[in-house]
Protein backbone atom coordinates (compact mmCIF):
# COMPACT_ATOMS: atom_id res chain seq x y z
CA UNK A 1 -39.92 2.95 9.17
CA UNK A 2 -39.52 2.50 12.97
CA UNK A 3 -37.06 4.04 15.26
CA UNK A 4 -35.24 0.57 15.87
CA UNK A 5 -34.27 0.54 11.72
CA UNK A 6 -33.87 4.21 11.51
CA UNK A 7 -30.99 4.19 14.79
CA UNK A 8 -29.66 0.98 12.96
CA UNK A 9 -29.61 2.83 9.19
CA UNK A 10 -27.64 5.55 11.19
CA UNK A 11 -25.11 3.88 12.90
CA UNK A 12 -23.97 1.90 9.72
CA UNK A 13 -23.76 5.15 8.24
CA UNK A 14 -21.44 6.12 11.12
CA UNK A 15 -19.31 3.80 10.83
CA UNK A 16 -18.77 3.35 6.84
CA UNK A 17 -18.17 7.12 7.06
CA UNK A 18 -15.40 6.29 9.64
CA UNK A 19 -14.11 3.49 7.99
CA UNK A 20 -13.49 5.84 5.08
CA UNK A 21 -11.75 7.90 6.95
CA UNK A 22 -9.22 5.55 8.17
CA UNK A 23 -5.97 4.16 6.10
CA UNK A 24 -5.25 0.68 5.34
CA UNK A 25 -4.79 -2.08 7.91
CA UNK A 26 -3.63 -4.87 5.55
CA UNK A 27 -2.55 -5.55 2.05
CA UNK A 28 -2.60 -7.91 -0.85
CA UNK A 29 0.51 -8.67 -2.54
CA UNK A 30 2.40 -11.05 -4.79
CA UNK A 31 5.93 -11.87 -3.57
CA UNK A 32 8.40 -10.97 -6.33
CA UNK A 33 11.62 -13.54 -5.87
CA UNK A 34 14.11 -14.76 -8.41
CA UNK A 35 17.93 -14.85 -7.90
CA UNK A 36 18.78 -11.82 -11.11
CA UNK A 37 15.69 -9.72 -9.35
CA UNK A 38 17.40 -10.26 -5.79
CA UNK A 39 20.95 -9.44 -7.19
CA UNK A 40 19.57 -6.07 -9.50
CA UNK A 41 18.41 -5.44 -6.47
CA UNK A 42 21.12 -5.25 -4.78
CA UNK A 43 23.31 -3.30 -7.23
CA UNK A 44 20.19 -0.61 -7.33
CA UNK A 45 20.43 -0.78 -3.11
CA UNK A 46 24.50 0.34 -3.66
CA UNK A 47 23.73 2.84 -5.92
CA UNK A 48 21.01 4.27 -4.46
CA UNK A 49 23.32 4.40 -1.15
CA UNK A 50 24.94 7.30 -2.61
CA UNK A 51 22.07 9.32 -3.14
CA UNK A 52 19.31 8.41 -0.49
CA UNK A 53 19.04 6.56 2.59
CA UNK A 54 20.07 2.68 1.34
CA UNK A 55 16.88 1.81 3.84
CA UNK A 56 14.24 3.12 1.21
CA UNK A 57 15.32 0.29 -0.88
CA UNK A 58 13.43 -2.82 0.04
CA UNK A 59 15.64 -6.05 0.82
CA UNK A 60 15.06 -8.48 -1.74
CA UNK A 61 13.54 -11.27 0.50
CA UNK A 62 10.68 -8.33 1.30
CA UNK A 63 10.00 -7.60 -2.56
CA UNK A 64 6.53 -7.48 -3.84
CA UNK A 65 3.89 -6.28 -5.63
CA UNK A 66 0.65 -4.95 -4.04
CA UNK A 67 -2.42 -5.82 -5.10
CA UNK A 68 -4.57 -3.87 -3.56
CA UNK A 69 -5.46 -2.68 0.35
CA UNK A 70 -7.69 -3.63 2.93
CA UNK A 71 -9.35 -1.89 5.86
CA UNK A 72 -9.89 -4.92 8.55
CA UNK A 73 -10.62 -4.04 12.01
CA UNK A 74 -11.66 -7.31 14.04
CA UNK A 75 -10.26 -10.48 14.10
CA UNK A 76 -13.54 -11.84 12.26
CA UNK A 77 -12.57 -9.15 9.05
CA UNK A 78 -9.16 -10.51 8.44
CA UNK A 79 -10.96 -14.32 9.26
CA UNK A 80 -13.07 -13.49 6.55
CA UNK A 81 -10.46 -11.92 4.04
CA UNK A 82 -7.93 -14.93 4.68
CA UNK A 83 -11.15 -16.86 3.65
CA UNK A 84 -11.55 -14.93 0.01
CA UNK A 85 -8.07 -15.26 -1.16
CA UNK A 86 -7.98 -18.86 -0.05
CA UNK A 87 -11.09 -19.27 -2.05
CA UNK A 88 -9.71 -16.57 -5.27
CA UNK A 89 -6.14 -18.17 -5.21
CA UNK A 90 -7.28 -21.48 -7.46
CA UNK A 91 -8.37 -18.67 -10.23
CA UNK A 92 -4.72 -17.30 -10.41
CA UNK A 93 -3.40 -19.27 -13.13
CA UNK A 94 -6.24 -18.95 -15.67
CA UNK A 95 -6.10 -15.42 -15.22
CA UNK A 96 -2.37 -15.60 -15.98
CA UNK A 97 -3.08 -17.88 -18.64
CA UNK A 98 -0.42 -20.43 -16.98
CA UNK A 99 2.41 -17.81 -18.49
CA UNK A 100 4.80 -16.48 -16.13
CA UNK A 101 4.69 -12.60 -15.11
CA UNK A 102 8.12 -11.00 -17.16
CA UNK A 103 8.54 -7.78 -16.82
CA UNK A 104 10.51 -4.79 -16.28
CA UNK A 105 10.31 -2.13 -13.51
CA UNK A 106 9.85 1.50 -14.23
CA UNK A 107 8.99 5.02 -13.50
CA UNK A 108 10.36 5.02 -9.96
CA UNK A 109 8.28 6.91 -7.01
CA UNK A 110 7.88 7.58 -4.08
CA UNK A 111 4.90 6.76 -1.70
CA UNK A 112 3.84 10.52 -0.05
CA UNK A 113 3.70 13.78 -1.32
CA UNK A 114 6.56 15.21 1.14
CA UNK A 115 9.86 13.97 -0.61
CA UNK A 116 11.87 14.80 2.95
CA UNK A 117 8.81 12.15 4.63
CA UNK A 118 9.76 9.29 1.92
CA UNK A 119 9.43 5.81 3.27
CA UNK A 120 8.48 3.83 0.97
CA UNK A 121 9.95 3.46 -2.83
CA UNK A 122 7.83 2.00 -5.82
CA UNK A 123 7.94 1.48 -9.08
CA UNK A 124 5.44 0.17 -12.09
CA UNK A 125 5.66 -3.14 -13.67
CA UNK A 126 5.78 -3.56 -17.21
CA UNK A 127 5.16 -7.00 -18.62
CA UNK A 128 7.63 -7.50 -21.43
CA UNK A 129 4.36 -9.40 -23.19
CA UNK A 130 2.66 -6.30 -23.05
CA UNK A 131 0.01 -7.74 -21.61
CA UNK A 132 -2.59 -6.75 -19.06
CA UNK A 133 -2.81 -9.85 -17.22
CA UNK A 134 -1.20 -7.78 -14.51
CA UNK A 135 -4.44 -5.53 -14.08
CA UNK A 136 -6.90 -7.67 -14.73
CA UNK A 137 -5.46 -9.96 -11.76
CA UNK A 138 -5.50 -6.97 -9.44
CA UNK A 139 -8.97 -6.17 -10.85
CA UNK A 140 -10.26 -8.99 -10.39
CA UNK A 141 -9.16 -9.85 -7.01
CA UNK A 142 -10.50 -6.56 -5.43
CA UNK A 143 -13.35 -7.20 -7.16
CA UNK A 144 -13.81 -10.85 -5.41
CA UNK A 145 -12.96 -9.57 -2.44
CA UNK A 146 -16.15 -6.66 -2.79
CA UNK A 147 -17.98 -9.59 -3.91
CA UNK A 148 -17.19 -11.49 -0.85
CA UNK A 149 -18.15 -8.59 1.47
C-alpha cells in the first residue's frame, strides 16, 4: 500500500470516528394530524399545565413521530438524503399495506436522563391492529437510507 492510500485510509477513519461522536443534525418523521389527536392534545397540554411546564407538551400542528436521525453536515448530505426519501416515499403504502396507522399512545418519557433538563416529551405508539407495520416502516427506511449511502 502507498503512503497516498494509507493518509487517505486514515483520514476517513478520522472523520467517521468524529462523526460518531457528534449528535443528530436532522430527523425523519411522520406528521401525526387529525382533529380528536389535536383536541386530546390539548386537554393532555391543560392537564399537564398543572404539573410541568405546559411548553414540554408539543402543539398539535408540531406532532409527529420520528423515524429515525440523521447526521448531515454539507449541503450535498442533506441534497442527497432529500434525494432517498423522495425516492423511499412511493414504498410507503405497501409497507402499510394501504391501512391507516390507529393507534394509541403510551408509556410517557422523557428525552434525557436529568428529569430537571427535560425538553422534550415522548411517548410509544401502539397500533390498535397490533401490528408491526410501524417498525418495519422505520426499519426499513433507515435501512434505505444506509443503502443509499
Amino acid at each position: 500500500m502507498d503512503s497516498l492510500s494509507s493518509l487517505e485510509i486514515r483520514i476517513d477513519s478520522i472523520i467517521s470516528s468524529a462523526r460518531k461522536r457528534e449528535k443528530p443534525t436532522h430527523f425523519i418523521s411522520i406528521p401525526i394530524c387529525s382533529d380528536e389527536i389535536s383536541s386530546n392534545l390539548q386537554k393532555f397540554r391543560e392537564l399537564c399545565s398543572k404539573l410541568v411546564d405546559p411548553n414540554l407538551v408539543q402543539i398539535p400542528s408540531k406532532l409527529h413521530m420520528t423515524m429515525g436521525v440523521l447526521k448531515l453536515f454539507s449541503e450535498t448530505e442533506i441534497k442527497k438524503a432529500v434525494d432517498a426519501l423522495n425516492s423511499f416515499a412511493p414504498k410507503i403504502p405497501y409497507i402499510l399495506r394501504g391501512k391507516p396507522l390507529r393507534g394509541c399512545m403510551k408509556n410517557l418519557e422523557i428525552m434525557n436522563d436529568e428529569p430537571k433538563s427535560v425538553k422534550v416529551l415522548y411517548g410509544e405508539l401502539h397500533l390498535l391492529d397490533d401490528s408491526n407495520r410501524l417498525q418495519v416502516l422505520a426499519d426499513d427506511c433507515l435501512d434505505y437510507f444506509v443503502e443509499q449511502g
